[in-house]
PDB file of N, CA and C in Angstrom:
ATOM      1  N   UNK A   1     -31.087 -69.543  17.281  1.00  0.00           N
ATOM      2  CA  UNK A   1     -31.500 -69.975  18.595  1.00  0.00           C
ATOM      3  C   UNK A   1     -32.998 -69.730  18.713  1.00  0.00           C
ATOM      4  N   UNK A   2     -34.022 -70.749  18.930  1.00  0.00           N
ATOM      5  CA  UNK A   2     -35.069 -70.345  19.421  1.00  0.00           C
ATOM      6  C   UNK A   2     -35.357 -69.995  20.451  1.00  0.00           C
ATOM      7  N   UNK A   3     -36.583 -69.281  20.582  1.00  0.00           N
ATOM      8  CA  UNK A   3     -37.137 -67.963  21.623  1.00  0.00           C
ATOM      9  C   UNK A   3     -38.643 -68.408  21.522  1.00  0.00           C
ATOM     10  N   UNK A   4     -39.187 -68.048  22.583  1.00  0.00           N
ATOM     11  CA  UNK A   4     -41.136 -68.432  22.444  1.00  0.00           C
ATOM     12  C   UNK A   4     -41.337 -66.828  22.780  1.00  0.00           C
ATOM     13  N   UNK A   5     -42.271 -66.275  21.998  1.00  0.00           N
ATOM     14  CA  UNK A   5     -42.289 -64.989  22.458  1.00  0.00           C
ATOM     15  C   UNK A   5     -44.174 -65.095  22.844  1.00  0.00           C
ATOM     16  N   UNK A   6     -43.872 -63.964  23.822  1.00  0.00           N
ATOM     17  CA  UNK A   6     -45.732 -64.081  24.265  1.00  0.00           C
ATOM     18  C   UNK A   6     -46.041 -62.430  23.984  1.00  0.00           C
ATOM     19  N   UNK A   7     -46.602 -61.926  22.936  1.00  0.00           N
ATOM     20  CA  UNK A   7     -47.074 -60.873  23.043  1.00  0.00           C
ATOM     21  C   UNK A   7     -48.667 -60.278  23.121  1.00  0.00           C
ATOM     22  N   UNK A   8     -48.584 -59.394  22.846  1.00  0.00           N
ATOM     23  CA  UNK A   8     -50.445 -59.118  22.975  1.00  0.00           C
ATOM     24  C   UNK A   8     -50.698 -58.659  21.208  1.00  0.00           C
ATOM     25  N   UNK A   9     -52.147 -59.267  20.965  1.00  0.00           N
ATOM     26  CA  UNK A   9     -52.411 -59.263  19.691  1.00  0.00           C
ATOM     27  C   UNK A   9     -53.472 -57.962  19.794  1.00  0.00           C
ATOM     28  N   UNK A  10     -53.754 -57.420  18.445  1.00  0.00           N
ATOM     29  CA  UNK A  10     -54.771 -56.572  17.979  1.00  0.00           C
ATOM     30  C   UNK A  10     -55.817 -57.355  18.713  1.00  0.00           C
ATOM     31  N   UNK A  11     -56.115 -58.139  19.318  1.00  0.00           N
ATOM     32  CA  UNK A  11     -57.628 -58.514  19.745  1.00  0.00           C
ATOM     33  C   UNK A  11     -57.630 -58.301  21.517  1.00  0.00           C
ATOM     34  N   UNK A  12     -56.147 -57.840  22.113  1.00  0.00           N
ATOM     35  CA  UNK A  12     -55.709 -57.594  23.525  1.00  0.00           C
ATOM     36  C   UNK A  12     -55.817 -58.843  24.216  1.00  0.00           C
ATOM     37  N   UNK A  13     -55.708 -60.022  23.598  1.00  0.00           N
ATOM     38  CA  UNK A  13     -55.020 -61.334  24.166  1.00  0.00           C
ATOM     39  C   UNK A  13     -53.788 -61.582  23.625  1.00  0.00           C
ATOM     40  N   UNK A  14     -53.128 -62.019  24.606  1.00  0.00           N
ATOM     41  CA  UNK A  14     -51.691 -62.660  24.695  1.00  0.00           C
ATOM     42  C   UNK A  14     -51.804 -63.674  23.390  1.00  0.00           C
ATOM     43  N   UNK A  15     -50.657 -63.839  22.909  1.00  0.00           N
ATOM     44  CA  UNK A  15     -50.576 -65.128  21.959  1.00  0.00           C
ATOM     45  C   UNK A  15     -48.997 -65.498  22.083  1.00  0.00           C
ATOM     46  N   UNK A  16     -49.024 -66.405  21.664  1.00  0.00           N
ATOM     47  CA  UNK A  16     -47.309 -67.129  21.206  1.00  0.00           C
ATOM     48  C   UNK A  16     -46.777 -66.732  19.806  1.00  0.00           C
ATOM     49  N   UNK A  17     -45.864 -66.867  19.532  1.00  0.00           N
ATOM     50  CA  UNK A  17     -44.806 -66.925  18.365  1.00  0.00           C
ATOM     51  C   UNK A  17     -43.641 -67.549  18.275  1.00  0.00           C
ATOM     52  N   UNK A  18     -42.953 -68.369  17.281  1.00  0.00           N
ATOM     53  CA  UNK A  18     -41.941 -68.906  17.531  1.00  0.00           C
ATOM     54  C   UNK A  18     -40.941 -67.986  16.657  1.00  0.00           C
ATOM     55  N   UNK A  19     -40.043 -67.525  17.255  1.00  0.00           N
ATOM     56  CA  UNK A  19     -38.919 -66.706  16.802  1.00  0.00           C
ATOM     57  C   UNK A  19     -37.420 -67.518  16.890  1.00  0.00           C
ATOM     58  N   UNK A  20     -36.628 -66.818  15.817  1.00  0.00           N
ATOM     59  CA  UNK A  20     -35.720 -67.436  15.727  1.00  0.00           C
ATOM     60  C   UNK A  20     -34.183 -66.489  15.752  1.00  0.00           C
ATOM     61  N   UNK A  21     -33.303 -66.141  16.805  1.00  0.00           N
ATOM     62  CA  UNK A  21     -32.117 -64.986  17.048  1.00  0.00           C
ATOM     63  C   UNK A  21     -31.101 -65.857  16.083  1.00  0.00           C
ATOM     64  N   UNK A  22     -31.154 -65.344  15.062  1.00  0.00           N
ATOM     65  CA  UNK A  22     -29.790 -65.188  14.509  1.00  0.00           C
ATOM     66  C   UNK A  22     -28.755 -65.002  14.568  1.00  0.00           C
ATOM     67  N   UNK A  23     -27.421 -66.338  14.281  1.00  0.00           N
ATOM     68  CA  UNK A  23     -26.291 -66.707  15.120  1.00  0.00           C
ATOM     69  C   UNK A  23     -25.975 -66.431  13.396  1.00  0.00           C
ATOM     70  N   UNK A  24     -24.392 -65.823  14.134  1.00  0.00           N
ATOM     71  CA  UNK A  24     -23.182 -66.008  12.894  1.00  0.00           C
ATOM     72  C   UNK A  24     -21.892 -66.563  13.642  1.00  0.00           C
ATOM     73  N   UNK A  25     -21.324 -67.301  12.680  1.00  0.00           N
ATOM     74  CA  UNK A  25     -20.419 -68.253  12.805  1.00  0.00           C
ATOM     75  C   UNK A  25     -19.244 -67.644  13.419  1.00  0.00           C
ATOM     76  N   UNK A  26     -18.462 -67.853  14.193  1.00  0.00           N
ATOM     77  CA  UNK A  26     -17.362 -67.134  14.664  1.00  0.00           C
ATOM     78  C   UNK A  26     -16.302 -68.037  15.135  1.00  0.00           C
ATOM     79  N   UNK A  27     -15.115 -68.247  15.031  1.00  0.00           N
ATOM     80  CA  UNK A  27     -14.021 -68.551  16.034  1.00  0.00           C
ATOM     81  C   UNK A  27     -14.511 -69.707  17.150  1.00  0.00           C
ATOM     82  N   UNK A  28     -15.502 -69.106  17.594  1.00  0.00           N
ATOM     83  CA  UNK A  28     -15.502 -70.128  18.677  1.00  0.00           C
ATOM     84  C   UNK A  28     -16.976 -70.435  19.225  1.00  0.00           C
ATOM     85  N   UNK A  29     -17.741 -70.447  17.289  1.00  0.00           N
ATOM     86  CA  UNK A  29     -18.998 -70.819  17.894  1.00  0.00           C
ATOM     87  C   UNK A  29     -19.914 -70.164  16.877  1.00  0.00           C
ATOM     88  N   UNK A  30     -20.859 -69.400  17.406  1.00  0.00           N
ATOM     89  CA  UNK A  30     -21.810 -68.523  16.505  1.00  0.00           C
ATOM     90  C   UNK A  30     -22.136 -67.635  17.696  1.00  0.00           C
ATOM     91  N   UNK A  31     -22.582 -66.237  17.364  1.00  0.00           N
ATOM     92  CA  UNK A  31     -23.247 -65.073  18.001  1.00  0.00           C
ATOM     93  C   UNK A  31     -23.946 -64.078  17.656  1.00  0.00           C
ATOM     94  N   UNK A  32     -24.983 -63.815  18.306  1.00  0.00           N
ATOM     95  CA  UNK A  32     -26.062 -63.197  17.489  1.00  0.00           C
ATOM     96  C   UNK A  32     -25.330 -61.896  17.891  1.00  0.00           C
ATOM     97  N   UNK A  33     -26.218 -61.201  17.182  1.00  0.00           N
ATOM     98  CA  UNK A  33     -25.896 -59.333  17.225  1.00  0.00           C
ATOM     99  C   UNK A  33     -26.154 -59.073  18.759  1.00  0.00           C
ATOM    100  N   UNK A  34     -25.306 -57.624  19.379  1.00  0.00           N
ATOM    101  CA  UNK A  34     -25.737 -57.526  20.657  1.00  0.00           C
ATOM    102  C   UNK A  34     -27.087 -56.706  20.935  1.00  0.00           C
ATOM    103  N   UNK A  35     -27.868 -57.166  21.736  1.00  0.00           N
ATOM    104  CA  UNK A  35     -28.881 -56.722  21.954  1.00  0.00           C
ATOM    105  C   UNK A  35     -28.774 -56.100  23.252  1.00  0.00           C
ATOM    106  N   UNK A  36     -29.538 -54.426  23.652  1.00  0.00           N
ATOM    107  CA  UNK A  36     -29.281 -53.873  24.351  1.00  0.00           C
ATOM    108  C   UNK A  36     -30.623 -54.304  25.337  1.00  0.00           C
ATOM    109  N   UNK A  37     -29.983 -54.335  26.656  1.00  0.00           N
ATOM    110  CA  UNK A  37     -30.410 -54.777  28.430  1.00  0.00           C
ATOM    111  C   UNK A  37     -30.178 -54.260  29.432  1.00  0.00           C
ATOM    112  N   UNK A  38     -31.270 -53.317  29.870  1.00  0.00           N
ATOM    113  CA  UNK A  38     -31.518 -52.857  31.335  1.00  0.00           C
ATOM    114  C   UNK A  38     -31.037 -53.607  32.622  1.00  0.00           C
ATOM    115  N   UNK A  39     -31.526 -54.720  32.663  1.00  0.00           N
ATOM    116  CA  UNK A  39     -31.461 -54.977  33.598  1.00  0.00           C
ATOM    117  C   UNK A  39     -31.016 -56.644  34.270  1.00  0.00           C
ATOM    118  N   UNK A  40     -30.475 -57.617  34.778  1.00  0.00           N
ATOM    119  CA  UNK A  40     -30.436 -58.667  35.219  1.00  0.00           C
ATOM    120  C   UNK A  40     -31.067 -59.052  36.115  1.00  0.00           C
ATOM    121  N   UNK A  41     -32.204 -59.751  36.542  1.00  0.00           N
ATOM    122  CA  UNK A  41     -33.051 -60.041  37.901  1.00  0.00           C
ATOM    123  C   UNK A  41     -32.998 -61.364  37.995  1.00  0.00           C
ATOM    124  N   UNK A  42     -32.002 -62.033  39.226  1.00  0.00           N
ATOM    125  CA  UNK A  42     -32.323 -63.605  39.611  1.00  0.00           C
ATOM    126  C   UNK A  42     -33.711 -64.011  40.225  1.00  0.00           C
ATOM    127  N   UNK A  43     -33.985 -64.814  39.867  1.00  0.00           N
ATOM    128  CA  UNK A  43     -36.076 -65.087  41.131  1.00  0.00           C
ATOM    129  C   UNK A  43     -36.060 -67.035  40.865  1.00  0.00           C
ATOM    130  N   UNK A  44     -36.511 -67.128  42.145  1.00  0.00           N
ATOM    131  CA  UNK A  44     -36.370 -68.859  42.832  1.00  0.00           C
ATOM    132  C   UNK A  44     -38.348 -68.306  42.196  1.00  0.00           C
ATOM    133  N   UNK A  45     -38.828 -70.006  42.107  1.00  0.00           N
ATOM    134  CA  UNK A  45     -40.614 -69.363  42.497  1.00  0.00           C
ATOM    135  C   UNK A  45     -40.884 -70.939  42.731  1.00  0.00           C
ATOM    136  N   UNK A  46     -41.729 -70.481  43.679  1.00  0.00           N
ATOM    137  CA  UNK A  46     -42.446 -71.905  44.901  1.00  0.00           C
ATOM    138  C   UNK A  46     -43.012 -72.661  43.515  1.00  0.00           C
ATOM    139  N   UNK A  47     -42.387 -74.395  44.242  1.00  0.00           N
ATOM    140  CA  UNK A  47     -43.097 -75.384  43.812  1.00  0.00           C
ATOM    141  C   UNK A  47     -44.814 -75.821  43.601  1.00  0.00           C
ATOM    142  N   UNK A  48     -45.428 -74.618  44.299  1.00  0.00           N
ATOM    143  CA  UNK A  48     -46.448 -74.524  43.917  1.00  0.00           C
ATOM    144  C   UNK A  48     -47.314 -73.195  43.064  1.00  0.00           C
ATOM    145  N   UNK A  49     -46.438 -72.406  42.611  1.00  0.00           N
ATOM    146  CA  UNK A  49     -46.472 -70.939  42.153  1.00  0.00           C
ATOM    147  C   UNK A  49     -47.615 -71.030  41.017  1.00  0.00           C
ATOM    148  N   UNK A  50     -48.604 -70.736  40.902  1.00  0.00           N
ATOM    149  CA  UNK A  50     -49.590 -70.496  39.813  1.00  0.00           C
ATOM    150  C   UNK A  50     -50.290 -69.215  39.943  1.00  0.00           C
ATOM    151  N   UNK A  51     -50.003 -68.213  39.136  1.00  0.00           N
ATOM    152  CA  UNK A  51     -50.359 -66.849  39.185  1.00  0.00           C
ATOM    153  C   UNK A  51     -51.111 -66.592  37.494  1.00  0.00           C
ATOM    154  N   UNK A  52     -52.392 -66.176  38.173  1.00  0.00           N
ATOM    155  CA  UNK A  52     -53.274 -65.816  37.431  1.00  0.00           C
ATOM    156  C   UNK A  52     -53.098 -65.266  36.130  1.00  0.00           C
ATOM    157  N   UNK A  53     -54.186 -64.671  35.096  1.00  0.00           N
ATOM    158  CA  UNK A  53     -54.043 -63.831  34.338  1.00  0.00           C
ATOM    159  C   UNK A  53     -53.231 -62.544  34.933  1.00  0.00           C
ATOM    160  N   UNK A  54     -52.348 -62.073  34.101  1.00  0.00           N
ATOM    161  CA  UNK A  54     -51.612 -61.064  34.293  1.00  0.00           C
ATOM    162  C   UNK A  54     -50.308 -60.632  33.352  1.00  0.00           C
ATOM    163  N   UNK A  55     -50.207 -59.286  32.929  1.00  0.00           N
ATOM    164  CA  UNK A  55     -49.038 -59.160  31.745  1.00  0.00           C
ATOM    165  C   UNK A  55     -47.961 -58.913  32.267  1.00  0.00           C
ATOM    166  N   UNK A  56     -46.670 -58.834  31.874  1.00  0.00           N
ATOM    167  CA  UNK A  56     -45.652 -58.862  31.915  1.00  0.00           C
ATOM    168  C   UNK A  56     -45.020 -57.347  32.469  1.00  0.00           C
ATOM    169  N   UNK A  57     -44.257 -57.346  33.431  1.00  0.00           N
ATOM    170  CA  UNK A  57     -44.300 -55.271  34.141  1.00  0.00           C
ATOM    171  C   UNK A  57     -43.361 -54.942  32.870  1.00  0.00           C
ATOM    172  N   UNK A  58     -42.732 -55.872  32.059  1.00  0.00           N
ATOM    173  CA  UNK A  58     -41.926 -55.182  30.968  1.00  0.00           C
ATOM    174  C   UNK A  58     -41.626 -55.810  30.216  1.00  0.00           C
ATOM    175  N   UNK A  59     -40.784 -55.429  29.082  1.00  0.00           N
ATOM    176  CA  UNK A  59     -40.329 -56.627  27.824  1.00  0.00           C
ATOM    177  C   UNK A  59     -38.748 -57.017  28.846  1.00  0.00           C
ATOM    178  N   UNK A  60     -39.326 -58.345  29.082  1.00  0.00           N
ATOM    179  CA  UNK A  60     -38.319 -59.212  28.970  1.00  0.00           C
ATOM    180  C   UNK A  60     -37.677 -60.476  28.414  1.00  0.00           C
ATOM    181  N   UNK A  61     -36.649 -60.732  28.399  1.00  0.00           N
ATOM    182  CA  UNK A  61     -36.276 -62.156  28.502  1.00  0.00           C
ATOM    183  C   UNK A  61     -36.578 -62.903  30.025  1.00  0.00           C
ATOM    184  N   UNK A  62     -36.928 -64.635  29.811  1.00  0.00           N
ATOM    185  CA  UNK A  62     -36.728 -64.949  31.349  1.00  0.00           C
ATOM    186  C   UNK A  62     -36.440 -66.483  30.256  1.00  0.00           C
ATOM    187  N   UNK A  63     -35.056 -66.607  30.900  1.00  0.00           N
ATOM    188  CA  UNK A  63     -34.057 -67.850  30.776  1.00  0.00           C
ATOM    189  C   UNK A  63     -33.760 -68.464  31.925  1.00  0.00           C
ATOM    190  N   UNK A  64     -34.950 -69.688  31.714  1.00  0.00           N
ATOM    191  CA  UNK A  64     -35.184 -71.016  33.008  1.00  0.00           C
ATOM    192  C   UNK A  64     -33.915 -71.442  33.408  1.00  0.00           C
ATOM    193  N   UNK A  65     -33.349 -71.599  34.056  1.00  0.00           N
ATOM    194  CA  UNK A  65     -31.676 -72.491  34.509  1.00  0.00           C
ATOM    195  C   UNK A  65     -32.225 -73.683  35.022  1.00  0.00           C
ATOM    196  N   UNK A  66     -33.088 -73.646  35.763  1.00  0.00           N
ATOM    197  CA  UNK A  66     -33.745 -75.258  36.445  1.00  0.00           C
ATOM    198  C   UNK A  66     -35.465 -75.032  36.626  1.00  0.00           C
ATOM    199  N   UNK A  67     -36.092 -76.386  36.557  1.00  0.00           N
ATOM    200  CA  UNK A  67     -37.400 -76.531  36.680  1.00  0.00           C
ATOM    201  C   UNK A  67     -37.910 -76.238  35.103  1.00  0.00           C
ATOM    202  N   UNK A  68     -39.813 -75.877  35.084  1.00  0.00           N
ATOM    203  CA  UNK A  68     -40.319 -75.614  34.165  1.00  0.00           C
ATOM    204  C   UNK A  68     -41.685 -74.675  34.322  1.00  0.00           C
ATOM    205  N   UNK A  69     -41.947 -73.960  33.475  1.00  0.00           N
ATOM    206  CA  UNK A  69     -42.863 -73.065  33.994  1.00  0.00           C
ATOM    207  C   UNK A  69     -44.155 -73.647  32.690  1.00  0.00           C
ATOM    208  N   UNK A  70     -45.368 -73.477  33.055  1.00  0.00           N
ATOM    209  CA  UNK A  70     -46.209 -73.734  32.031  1.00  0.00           C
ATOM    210  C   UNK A  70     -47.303 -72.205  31.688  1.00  0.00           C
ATOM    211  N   UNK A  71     -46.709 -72.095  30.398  1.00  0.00           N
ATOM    212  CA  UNK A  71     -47.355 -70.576  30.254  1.00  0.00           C
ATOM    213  C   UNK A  71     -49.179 -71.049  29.320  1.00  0.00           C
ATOM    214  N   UNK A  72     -49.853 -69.996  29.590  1.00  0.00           N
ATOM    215  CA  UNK A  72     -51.355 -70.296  28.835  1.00  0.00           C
ATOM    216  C   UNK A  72     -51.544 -68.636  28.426  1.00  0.00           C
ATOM    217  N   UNK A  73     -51.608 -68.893  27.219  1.00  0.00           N
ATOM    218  CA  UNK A  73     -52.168 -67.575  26.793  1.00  0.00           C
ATOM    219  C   UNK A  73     -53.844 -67.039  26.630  1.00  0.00           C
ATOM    220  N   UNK A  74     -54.473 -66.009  25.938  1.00  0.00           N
ATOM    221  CA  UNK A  74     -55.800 -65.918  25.436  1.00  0.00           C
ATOM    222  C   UNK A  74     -56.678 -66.824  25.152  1.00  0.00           C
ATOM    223  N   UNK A  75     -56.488 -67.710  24.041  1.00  0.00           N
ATOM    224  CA  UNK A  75     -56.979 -68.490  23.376  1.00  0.00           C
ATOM    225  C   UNK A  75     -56.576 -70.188  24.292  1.00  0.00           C
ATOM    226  N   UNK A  76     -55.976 -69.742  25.168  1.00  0.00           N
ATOM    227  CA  UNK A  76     -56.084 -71.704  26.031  1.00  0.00           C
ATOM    228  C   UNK A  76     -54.970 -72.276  25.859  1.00  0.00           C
ATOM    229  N   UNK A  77     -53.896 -71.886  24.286  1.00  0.00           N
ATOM    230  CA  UNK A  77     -52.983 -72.913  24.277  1.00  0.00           C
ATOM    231  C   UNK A  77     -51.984 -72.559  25.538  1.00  0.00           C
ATOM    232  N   UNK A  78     -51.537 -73.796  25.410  1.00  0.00           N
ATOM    233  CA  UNK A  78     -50.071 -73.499  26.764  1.00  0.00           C
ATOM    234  C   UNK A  78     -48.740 -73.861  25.953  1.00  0.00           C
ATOM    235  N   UNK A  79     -47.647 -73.331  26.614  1.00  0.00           N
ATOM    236  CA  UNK A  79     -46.476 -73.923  25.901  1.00  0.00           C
ATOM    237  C   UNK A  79     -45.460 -74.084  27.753  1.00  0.00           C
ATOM    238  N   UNK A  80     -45.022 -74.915  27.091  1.00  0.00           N
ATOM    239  CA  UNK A  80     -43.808 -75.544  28.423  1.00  0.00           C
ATOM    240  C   UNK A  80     -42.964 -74.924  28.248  1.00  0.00           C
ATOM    241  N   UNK A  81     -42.056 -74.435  29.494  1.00  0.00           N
ATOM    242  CA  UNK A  81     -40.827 -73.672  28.958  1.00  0.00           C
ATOM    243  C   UNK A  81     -40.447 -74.651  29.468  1.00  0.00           C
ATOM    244  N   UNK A  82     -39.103 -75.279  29.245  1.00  0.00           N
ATOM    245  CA  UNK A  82     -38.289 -75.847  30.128  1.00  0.00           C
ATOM    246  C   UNK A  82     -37.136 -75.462  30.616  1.00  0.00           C
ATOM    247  N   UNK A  83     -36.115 -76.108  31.072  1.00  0.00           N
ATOM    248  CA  UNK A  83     -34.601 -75.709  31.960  1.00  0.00           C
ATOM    249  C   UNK A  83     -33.878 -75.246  30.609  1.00  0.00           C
ATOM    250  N   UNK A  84     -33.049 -74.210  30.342  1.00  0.00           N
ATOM    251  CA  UNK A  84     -32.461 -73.822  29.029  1.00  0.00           C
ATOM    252  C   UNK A  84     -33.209 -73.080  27.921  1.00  0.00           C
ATOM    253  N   UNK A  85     -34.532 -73.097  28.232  1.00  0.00           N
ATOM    254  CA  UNK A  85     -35.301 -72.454  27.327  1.00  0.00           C
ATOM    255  C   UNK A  85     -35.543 -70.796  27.620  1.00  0.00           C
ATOM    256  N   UNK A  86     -35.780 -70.279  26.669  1.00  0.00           N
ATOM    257  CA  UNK A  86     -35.832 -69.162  26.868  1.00  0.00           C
ATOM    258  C   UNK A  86     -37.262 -68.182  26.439  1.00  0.00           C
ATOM    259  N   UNK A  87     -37.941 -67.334  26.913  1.00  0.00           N
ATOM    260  CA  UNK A  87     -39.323 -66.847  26.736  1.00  0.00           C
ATOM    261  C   UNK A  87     -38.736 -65.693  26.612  1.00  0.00           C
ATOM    262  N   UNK A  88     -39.451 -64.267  25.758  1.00  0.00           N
ATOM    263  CA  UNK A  88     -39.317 -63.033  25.439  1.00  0.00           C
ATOM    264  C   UNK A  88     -40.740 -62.615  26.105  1.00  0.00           C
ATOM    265  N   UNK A  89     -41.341 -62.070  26.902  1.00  0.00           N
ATOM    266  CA  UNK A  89     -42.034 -61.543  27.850  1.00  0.00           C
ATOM    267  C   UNK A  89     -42.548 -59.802  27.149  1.00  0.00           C
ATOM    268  N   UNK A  90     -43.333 -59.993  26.569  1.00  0.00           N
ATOM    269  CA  UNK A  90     -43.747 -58.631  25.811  1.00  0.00           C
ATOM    270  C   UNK A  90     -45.399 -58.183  25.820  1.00  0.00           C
ATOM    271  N   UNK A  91     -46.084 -59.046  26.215  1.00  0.00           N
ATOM    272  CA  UNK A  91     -47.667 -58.723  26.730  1.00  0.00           C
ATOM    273  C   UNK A  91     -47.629 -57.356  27.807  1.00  0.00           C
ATOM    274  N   UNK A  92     -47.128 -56.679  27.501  1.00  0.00           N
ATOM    275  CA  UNK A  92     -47.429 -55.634  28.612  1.00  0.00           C
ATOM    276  C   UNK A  92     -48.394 -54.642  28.757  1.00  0.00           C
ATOM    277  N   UNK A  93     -49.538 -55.423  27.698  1.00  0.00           N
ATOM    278  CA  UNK A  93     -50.975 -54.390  27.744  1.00  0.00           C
ATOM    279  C   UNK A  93     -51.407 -55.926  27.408  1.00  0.00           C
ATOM    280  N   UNK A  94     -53.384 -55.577  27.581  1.00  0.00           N
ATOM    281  CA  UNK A  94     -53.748 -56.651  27.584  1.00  0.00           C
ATOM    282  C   UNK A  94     -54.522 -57.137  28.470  1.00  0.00           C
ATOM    283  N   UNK A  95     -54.928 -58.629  28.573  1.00  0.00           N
ATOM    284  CA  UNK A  95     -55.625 -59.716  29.031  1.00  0.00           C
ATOM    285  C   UNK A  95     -54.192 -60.197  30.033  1.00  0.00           C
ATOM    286  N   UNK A  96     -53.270 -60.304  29.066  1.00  0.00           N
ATOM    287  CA  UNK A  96     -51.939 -61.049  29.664  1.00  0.00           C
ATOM    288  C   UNK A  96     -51.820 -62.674  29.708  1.00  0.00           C
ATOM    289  N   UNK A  97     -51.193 -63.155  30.221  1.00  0.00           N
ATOM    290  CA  UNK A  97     -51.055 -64.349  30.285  1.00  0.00           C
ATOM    291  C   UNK A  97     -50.938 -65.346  31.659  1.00  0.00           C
ATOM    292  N   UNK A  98     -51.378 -66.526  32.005  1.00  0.00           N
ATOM    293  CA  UNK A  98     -51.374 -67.638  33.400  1.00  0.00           C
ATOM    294  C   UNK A  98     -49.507 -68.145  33.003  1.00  0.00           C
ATOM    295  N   UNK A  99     -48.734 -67.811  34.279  1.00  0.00           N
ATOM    296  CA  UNK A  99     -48.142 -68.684  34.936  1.00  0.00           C
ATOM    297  C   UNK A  99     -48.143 -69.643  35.683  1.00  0.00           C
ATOM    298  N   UNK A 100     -48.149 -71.399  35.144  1.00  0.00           N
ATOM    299  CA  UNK A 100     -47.925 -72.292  36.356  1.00  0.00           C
ATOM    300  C   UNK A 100     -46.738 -73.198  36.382  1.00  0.00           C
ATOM    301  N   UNK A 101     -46.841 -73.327  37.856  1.00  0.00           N
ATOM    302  CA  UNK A 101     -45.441 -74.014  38.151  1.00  0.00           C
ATOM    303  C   UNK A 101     -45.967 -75.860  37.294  1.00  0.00           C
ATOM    304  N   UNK A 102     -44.512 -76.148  37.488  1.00  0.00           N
ATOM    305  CA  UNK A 102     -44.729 -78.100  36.936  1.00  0.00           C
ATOM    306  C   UNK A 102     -44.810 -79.144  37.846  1.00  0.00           C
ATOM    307  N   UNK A 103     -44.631 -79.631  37.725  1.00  0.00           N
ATOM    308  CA  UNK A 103     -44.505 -81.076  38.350  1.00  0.00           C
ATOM    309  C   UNK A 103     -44.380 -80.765  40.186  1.00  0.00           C
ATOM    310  N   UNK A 104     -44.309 -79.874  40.622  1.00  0.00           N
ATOM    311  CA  UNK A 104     -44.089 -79.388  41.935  1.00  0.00           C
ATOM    312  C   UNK A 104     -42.680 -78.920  42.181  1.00  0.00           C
ATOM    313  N   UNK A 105     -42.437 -78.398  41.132  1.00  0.00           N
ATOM    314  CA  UNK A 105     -40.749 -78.180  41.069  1.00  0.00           C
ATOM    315  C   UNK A 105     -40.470 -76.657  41.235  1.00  0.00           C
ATOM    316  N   UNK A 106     -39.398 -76.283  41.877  1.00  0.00           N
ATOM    317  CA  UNK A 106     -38.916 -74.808  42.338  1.00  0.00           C
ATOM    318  C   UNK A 106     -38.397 -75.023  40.984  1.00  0.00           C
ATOM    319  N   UNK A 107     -38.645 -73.621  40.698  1.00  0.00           N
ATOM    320  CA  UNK A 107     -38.012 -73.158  39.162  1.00  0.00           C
ATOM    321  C   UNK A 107     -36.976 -72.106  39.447  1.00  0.00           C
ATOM    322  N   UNK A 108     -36.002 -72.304  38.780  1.00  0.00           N
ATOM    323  CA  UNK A 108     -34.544 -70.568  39.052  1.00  0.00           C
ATOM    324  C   UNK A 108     -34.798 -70.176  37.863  1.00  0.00           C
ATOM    325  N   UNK A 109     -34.552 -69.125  37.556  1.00  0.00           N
ATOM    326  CA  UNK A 109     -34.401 -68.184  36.329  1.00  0.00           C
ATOM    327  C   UNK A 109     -33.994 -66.871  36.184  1.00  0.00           C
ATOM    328  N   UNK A 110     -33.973 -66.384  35.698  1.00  0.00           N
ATOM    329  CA  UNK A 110     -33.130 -64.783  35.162  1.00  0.00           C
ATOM    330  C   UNK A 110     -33.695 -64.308  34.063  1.00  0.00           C
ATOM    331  N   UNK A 111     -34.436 -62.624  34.315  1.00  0.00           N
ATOM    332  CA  UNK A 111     -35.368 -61.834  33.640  1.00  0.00           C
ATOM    333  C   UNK A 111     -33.968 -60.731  33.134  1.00  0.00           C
ATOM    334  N   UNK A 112     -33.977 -60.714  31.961  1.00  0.00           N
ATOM    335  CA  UNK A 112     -32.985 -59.775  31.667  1.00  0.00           C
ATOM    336  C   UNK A 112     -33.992 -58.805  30.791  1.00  0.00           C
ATOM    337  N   UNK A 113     -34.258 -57.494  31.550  1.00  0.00           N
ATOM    338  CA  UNK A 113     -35.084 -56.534  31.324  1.00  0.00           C
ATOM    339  C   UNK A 113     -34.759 -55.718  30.025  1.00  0.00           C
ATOM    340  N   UNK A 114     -35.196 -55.418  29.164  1.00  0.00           N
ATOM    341  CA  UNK A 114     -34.943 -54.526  27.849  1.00  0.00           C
ATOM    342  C   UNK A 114     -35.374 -53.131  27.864  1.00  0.00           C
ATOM    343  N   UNK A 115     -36.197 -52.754  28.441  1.00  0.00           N
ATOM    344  CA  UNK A 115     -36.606 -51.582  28.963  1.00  0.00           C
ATOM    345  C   UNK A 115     -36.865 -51.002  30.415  1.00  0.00           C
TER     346      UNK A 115
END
């Protein structure tokens, strides 16, 4: 399953990575190993939501259910998350990274906290 991960580099800007969670075949599908989670947090964010440079309060997951968020790291690139996609949230020192909303669309999602 791919994952976009945003962490902070030796230079204390955010960057991307494309990671990949490893599924094994099972009965009724494939499943990765269990990974241990603090916490579940639902959050709606305004159709116009664009929040500055800023890092992440923790390592999380945040798995879009609807809308799209457009992330920009250090260096300028951006990556789209979309509805089903999933981001690993790990810049938590740093420069950090720009959140903006898309198309004018309310985005839902769920931060499942690791620490």
């Amino acid at each position: 399953m791919k994952v976009t991960r945003v962490y902070t580099g030796d230079d204390g800007e955010s960057h991307f990575e494309d990671i990949d969670i490893e599924l094994n075949p099972t009965a009724t599908g494939a499943l990765s190993e269990p990974q241990a989670a603090t916490n579940i947090i639902f959050r709606e964010t305004s159709p116009d939501y664009n929040l500055d440079f800023h890092t992440a309060p923790r390592r999380q997951y945040v798995i879009n259910l609807s809308g799209a968020v457009e992330i920009e790291v250090g260096d300028g690139s951006t990556r789209l998350i979309g509805t089903g996609e999933i981001l690993l949230a790990e810049d938590t020192t740093g420069h950090g990274h720009i959140s903006r909303a898309v198309a004018g669309q309310m985005r839902r999602s769920l931060f499942v906290t690791l620490d």
